[in-house]
Structure formats: structure tokens, C-alpha cells
N, C-alpha and C. Protein backbone atom coordinates (compact mmCIF):
# COMPACT_ATOMS: atom_id res chain seq x y z
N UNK A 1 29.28 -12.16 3.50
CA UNK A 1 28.32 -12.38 2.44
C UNK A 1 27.49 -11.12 2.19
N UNK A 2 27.00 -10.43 3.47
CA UNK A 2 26.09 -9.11 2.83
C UNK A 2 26.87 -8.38 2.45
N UNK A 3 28.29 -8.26 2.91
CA UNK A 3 29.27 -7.13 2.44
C UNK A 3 29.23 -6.91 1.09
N UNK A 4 29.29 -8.78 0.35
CA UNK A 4 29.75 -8.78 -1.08
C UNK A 4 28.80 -8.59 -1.49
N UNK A 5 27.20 -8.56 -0.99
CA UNK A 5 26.05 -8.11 -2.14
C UNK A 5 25.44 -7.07 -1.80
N UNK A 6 26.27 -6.07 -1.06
CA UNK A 6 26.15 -4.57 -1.01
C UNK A 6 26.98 -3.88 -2.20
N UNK A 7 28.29 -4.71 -2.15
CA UNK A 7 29.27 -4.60 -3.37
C UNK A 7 28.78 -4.56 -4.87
N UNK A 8 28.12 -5.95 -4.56
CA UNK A 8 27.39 -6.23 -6.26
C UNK A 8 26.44 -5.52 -6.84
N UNK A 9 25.48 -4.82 -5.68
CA UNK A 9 24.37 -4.00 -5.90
C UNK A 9 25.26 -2.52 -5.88
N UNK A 10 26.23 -2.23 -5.57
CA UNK A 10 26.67 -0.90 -5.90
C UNK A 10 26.64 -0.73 -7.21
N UNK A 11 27.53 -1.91 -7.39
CA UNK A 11 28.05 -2.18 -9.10
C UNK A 11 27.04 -2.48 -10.11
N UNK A 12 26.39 -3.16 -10.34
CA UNK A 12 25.08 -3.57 -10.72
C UNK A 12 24.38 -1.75 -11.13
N UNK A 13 24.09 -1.09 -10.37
CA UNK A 13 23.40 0.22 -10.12
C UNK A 13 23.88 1.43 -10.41
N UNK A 14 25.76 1.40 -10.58
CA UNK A 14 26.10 2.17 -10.65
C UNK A 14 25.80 3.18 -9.53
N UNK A 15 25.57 2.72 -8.15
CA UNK A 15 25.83 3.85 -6.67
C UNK A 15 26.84 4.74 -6.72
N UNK A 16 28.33 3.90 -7.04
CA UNK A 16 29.74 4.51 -6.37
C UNK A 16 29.30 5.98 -6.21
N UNK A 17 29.05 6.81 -7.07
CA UNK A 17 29.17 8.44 -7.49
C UNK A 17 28.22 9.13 -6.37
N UNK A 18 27.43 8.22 -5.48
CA UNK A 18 26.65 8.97 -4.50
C UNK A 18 26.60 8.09 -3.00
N UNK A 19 27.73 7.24 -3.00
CA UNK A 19 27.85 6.71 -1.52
C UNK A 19 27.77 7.42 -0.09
N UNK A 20 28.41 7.93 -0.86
CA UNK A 20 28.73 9.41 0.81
C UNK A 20 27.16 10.38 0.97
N UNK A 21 26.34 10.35 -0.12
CA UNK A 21 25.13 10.84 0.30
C UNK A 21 24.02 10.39 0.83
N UNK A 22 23.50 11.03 1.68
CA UNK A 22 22.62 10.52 2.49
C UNK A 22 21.04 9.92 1.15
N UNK A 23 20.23 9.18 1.65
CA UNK A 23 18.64 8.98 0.63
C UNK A 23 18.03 10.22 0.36
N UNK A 24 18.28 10.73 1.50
CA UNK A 24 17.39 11.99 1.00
C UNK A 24 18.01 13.31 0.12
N UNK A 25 19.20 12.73 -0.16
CA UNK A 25 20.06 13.97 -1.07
C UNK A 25 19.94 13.68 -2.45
N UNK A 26 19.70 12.24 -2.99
CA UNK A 26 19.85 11.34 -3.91
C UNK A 26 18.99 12.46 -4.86
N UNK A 27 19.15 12.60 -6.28
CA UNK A 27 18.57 12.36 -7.31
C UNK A 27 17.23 11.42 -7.54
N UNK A 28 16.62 11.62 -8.01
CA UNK A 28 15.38 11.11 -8.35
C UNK A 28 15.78 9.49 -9.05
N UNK A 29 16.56 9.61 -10.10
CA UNK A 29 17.12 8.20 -10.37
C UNK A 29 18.10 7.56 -9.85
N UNK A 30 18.57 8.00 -9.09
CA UNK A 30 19.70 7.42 -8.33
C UNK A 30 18.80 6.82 -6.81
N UNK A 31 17.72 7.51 -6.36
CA UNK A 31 16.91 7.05 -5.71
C UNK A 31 16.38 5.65 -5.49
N UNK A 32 15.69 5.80 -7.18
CA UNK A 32 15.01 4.63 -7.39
C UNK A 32 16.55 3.67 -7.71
N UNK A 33 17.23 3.63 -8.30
CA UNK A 33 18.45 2.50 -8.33
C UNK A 33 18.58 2.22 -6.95
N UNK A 34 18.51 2.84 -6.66
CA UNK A 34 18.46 2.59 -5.05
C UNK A 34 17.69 2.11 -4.02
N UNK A 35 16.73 1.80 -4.50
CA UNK A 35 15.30 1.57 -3.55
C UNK A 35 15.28 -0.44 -4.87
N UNK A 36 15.40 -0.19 -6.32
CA UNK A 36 15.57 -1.38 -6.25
C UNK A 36 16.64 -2.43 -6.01
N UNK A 37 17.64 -1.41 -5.94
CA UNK A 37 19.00 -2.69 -5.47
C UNK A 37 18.58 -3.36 -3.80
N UNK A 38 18.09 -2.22 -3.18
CA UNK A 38 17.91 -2.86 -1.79
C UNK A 38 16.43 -3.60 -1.92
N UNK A 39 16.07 -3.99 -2.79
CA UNK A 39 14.00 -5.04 -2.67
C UNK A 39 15.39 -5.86 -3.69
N UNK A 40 16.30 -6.00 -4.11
CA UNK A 40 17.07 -7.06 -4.83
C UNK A 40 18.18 -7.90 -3.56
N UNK A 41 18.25 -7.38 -2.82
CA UNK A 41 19.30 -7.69 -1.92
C UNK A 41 19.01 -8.93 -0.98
N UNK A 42 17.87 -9.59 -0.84
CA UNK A 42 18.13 -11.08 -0.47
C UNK A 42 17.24 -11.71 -1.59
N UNK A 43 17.53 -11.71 -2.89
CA UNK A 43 17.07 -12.64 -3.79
C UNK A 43 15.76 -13.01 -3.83
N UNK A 44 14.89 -12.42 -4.01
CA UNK A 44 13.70 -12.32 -3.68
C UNK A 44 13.07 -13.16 -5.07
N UNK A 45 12.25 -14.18 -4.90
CA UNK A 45 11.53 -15.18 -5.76
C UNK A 45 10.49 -14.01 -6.83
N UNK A 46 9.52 -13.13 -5.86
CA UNK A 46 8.62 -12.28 -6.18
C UNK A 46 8.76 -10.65 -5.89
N UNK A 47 9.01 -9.95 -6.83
CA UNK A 47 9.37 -8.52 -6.84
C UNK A 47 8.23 -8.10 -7.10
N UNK A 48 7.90 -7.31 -6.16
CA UNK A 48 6.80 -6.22 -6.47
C UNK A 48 7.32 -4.80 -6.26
N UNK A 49 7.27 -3.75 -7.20
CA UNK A 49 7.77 -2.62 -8.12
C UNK A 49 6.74 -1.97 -8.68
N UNK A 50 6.31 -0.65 -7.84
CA UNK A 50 5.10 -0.07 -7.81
C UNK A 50 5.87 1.45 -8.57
N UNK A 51 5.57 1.63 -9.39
CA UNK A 51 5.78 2.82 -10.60
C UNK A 51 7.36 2.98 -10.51
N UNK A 52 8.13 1.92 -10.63
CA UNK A 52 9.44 1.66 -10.31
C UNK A 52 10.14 3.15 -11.29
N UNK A 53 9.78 3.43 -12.39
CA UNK A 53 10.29 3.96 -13.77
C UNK A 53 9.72 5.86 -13.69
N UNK A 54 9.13 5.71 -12.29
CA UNK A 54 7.92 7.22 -12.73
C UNK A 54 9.01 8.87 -11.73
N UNK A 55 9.19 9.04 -12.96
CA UNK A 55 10.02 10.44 -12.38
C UNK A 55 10.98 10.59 -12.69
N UNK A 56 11.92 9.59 -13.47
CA UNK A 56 13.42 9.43 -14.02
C UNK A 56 13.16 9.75 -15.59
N UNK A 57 14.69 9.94 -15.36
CA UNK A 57 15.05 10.31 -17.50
C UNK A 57 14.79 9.04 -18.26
N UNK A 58 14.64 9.15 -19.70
CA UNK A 58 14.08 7.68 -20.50
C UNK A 58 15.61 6.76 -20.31
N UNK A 59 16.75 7.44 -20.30
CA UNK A 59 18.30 6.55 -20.08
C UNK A 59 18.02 5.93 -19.11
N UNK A 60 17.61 6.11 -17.55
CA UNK A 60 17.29 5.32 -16.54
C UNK A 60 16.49 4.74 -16.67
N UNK A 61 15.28 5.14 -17.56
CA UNK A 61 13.81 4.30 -17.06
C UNK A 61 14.68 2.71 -18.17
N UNK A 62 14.98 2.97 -19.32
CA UNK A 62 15.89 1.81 -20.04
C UNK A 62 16.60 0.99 -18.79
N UNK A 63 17.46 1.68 -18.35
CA UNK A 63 18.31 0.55 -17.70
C UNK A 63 17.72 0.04 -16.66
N UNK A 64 16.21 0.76 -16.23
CA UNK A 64 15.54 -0.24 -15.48
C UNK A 64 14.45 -1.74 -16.07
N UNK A 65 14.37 -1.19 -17.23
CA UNK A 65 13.64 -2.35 -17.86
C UNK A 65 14.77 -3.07 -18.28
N UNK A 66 15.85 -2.87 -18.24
CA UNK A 66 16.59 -4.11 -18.71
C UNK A 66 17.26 -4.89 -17.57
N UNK A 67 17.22 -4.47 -16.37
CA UNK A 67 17.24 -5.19 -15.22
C UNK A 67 16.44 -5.66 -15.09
N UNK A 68 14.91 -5.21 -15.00
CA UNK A 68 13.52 -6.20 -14.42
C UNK A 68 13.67 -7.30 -15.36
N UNK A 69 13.86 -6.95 -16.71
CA UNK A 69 13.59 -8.28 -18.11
C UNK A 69 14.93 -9.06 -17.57
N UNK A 70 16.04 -8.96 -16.96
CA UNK A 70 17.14 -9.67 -16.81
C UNK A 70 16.73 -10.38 -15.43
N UNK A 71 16.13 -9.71 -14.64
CA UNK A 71 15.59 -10.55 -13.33
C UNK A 71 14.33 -11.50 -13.74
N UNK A 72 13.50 -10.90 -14.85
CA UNK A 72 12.72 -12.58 -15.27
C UNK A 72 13.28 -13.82 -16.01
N UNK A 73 14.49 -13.29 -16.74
CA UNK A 73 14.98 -14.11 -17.59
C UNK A 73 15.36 -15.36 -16.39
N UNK A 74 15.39 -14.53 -15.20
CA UNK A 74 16.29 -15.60 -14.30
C UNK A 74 15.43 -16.51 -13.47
N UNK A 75 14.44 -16.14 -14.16
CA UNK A 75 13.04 -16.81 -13.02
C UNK A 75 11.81 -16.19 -12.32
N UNK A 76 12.89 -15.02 -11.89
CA UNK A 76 12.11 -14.02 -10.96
C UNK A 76 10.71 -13.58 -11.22
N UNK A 77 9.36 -13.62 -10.78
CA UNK A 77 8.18 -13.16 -11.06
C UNK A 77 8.45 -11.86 -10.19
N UNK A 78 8.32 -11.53 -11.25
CA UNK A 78 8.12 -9.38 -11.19
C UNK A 78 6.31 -9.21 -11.43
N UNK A 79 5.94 -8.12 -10.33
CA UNK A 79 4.57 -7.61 -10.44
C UNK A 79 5.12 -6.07 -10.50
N UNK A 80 4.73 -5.32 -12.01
CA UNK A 80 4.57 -4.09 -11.84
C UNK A 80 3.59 -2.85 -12.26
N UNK A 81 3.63 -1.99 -11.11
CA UNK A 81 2.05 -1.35 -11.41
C UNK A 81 3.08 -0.41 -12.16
N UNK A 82 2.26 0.55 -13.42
CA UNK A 82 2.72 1.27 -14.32
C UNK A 82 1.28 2.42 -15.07
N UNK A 83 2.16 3.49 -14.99
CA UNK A 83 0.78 4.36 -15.96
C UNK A 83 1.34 4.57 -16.93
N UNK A 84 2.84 4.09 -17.65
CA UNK A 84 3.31 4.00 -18.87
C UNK A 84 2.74 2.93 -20.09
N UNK A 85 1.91 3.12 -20.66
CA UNK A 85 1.65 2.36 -21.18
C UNK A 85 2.46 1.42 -22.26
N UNK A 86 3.12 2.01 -23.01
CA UNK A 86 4.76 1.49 -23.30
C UNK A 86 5.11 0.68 -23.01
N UNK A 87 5.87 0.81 -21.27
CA UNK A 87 6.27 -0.01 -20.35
C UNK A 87 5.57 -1.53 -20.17
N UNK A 88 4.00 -1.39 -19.89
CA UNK A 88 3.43 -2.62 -20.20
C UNK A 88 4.01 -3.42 -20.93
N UNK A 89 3.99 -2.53 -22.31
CA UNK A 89 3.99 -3.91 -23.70
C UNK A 89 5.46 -4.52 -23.30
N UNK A 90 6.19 -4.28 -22.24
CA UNK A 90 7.53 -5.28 -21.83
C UNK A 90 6.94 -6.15 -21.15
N UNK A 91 6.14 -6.56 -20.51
CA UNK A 91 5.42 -7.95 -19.68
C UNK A 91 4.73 -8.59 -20.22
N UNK A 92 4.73 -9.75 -19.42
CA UNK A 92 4.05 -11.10 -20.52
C UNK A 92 2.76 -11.06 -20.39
N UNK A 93 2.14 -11.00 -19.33
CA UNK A 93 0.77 -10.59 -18.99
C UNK A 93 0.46 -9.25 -18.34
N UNK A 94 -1.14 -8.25 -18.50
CA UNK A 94 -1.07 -7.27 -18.43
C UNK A 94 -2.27 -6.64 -17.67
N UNK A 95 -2.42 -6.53 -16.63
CA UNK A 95 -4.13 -6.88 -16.28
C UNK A 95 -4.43 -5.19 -16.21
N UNK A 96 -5.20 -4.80 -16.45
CA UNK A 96 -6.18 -3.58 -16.99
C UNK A 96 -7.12 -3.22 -15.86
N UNK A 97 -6.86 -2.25 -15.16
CA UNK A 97 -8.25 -2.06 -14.11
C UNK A 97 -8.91 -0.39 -14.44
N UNK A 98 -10.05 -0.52 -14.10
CA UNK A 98 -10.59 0.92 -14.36
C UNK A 98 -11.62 0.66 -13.41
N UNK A 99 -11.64 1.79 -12.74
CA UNK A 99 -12.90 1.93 -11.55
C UNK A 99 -12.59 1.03 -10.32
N UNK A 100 -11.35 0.83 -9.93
CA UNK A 100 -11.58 -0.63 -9.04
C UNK A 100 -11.30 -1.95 -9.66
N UNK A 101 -12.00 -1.86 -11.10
CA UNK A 101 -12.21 -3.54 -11.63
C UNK A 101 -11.19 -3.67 -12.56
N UNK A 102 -11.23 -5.34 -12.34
CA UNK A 102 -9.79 -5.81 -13.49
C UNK A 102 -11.41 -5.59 -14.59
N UNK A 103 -10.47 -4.96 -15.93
CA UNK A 103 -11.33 -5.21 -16.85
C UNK A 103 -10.77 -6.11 -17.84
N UNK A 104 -9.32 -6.38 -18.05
CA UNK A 104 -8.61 -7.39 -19.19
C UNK A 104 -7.53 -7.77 -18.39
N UNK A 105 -7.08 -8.85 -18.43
CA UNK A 105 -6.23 -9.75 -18.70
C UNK A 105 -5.55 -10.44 -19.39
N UNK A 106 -4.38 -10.22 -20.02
CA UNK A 106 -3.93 -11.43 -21.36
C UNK A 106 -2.22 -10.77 -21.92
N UNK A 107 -1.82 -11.21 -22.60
CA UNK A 107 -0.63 -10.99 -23.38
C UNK A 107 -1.08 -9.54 -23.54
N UNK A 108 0.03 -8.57 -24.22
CA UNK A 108 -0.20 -7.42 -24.89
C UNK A 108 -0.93 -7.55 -25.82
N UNK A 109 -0.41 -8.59 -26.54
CA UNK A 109 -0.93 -8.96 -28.05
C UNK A 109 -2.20 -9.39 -28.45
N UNK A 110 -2.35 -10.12 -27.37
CA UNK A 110 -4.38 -10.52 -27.16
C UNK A 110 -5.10 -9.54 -27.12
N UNK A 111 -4.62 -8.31 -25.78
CA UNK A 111 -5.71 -7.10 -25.80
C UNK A 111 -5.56 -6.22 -26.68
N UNK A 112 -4.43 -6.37 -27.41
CA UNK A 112 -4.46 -5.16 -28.87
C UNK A 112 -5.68 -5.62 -29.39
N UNK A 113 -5.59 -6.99 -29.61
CA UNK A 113 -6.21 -7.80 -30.59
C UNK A 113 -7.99 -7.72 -30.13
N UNK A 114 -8.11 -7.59 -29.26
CA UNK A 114 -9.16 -7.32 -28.59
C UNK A 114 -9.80 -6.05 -28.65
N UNK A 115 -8.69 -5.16 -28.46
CA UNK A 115 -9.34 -3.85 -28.71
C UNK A 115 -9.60 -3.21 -29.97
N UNK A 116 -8.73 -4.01 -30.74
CA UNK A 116 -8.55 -3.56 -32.32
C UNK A 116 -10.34 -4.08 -32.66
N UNK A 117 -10.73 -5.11 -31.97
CA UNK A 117 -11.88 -5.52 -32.84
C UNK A 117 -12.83 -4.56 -32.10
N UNK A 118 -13.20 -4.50 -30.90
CA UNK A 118 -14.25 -3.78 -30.03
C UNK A 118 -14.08 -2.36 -30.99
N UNK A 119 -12.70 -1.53 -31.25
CA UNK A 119 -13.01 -0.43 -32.00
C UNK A 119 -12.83 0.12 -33.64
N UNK A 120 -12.81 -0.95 -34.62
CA UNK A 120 -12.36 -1.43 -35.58
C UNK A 120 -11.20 -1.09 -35.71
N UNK A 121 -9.75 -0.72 -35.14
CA UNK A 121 -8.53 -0.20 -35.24
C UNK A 121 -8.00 -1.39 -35.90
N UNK A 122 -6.80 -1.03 -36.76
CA UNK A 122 -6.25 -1.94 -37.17
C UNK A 122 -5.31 -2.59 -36.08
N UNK A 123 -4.93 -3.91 -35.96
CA UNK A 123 -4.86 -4.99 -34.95
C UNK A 123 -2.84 -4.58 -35.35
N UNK A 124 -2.61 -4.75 -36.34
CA UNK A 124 -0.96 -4.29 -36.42
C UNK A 124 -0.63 -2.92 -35.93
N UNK A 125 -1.44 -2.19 -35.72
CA UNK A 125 -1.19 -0.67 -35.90
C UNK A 125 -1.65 0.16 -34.49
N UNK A 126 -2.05 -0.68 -33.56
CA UNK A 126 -3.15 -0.14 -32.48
C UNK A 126 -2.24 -0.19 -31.41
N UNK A 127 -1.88 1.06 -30.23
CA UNK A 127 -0.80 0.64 -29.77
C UNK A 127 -1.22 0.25 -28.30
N UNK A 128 -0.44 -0.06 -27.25
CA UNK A 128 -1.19 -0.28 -25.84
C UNK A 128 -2.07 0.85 -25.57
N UNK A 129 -1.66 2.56 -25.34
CA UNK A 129 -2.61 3.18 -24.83
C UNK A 129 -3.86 3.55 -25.14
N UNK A 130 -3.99 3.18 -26.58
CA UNK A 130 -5.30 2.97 -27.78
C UNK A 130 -5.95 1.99 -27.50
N UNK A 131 -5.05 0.80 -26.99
CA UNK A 131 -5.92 -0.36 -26.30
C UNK A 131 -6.89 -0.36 -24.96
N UNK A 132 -5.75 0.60 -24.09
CA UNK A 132 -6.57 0.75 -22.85
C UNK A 132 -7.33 1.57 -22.89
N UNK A 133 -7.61 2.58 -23.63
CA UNK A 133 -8.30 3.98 -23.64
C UNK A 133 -9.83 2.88 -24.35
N UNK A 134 -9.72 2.08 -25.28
CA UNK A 134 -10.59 1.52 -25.97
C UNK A 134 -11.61 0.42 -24.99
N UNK A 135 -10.09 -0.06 -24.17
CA UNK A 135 -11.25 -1.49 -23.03
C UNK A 135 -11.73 -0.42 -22.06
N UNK A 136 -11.32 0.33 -22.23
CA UNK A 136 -11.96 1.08 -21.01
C UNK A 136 -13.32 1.86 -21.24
N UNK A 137 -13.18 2.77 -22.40
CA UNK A 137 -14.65 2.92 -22.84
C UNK A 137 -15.66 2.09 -23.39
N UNK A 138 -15.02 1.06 -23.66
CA UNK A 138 -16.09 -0.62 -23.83
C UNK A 138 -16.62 -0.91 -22.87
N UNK A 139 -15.72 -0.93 -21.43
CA UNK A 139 -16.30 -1.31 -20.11
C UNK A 139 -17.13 0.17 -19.69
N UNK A 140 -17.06 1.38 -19.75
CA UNK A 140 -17.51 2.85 -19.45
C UNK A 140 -18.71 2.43 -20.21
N UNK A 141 -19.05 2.18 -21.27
CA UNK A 141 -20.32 1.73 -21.94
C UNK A 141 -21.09 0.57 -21.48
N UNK A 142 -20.52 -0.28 -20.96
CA UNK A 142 -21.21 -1.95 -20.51
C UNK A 142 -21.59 -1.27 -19.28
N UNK A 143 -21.15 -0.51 -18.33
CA UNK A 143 -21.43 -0.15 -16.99
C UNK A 143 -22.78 1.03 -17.12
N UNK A 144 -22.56 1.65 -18.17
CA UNK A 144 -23.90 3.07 -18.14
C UNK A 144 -24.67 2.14 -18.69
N UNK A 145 -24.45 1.39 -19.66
CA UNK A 145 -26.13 0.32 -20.13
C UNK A 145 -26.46 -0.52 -18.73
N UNK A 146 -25.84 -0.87 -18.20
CA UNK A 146 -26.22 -1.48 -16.81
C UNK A 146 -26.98 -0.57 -15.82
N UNK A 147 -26.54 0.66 -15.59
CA UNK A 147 -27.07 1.60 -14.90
C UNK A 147 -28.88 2.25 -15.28
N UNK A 148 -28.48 2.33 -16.77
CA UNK A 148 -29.78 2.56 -17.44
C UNK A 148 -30.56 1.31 -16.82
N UNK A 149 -30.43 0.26 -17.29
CA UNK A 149 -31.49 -1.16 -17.28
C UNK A 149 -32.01 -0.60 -15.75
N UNK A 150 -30.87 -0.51 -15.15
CA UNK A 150 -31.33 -0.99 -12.95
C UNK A 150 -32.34 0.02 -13.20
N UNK A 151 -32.21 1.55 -13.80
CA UNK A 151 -32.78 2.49 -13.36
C UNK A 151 -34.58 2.77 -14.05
N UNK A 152 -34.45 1.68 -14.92
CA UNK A 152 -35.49 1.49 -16.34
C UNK A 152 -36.94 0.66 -15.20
């Protein structure tokens, strides 16, 4: 049984072309295919995938979002941290931290919608990193008026 889902994850990943090399010889994307076939290898309910996409060509970082979106289609709850903002707008929910703090939570589409109003941007036209750059100096502003008051 592990034989055949060492097999499937070769195939799946496209390995064959670097079997004989050791991890540490690997390519940068052949790496990461590699680091997620093995967090895929006993069927894991909850994937957590920490900048899974950061250092590879846009052809790999693709065929990794179309594995993660093919592992939710199947059920799988995927958690992934990302400084692509792009990448976000592929997840259903999106939580936003700056300083430590969650500052948003919600669909992509909510915090566009959110940020579009906090900075009058148009709500069709406003893209994720306009969003976060926007909750974030909303919250950068709610935190220095707070600072002022304590210090008043």
C-alpha cells in the first residue's frame, strides 16, 4: 500500500526526472512538489501549507493551486499562509493580520467590498492587494487614534 502511494505521488508531481537525487540537490520547485506530495501521503483531513508557492516559476506556482483547489474539491480543509496576494483571491475565506492582529475575515469578495467602501475604490475594480494595503491603513489609523486618546 505505501509502495503504491509513493507511486501515485511520483506521478501526481511529476518526481520521475529527479528520483535518483538526493532533497538537497532538488530545484526549488521540484522541492516544494516534493515536500507537498509527502504532507499528501497519508490523506490528511487538514493541510497546512505555509508559503507553499514562494520561490517557484508562475508554471509551478499554477500547478500548485490546481492541486490545493483539487484537494478541497475533495473535502480537504487546506490552511494557507501566503504574501501573494493573488493567491488569496483562490480561497474561500481570507483572514488578514497586521501587527500580530487578525484585522479581517470574510470571502475575498466581502473584504474588497469592505475596502472599496473604507477607501472609496471602486468595489468591481479594487484588487486583493489594494484591499489589504487599505484594511491595513484603516486599522494603522484606528490604532494611532487609540494611542493619541491613552496619551491625551
Amino acid at each position: 500500500m505505501k509502495a503504491a502511494r509513493v507511486t501515485e505521488m511520483i506521478e501526481i508531481f511529476g518526481l520521475e526526472p529527479m528520483l535518483d537525487a538526493s532533497p538537497d540537490a532538488l530545484p526549488l520547485g521540484f522541492k516544494q512538489r516534493l515536500a507537498l506530495a509527502c504532507a499528501l501521503m497519508h490523506r490528511p483531513p487538514v493541510l497546512f501549507l505555509d508559503e507553499p508557492t514562494s520561490g517557484v516559476d508562475p508554471l509551478t506556482r499554477r500547478e500548485f493551486w490546481t492541486h490545493i483547489n483539487g484537494l478541497a474539491r475533495k473535502g480537504v480543509t487546506i490552511m494557507v499562509t501566503t504574501h501573494f496576494m493573488d493567491e488569496a483571491e483562490y480561497c474561500d475565506r481570507i483572514a488578514l493580520m497586521n501587527r500580530g492582529q487578525l484585522i479581517a475575515l470574510d470571502a475575498p469578495d466581502a473584504l474588497k467590498a469592505s475596502a472599496a467602501e473604507l477607501t472609496g475604490a471602486d468595489p468591481a475594480a479594487i484588487t486583493m492587494e489594494e484591499t489589504f494595503i487599505g484594511l491595513i491603513e484603516a486599522q494603522n489609523e484606528r490604532l494611532d487614534r487609540q494611542a493619541e486618546t491613552r496619551a491625551a
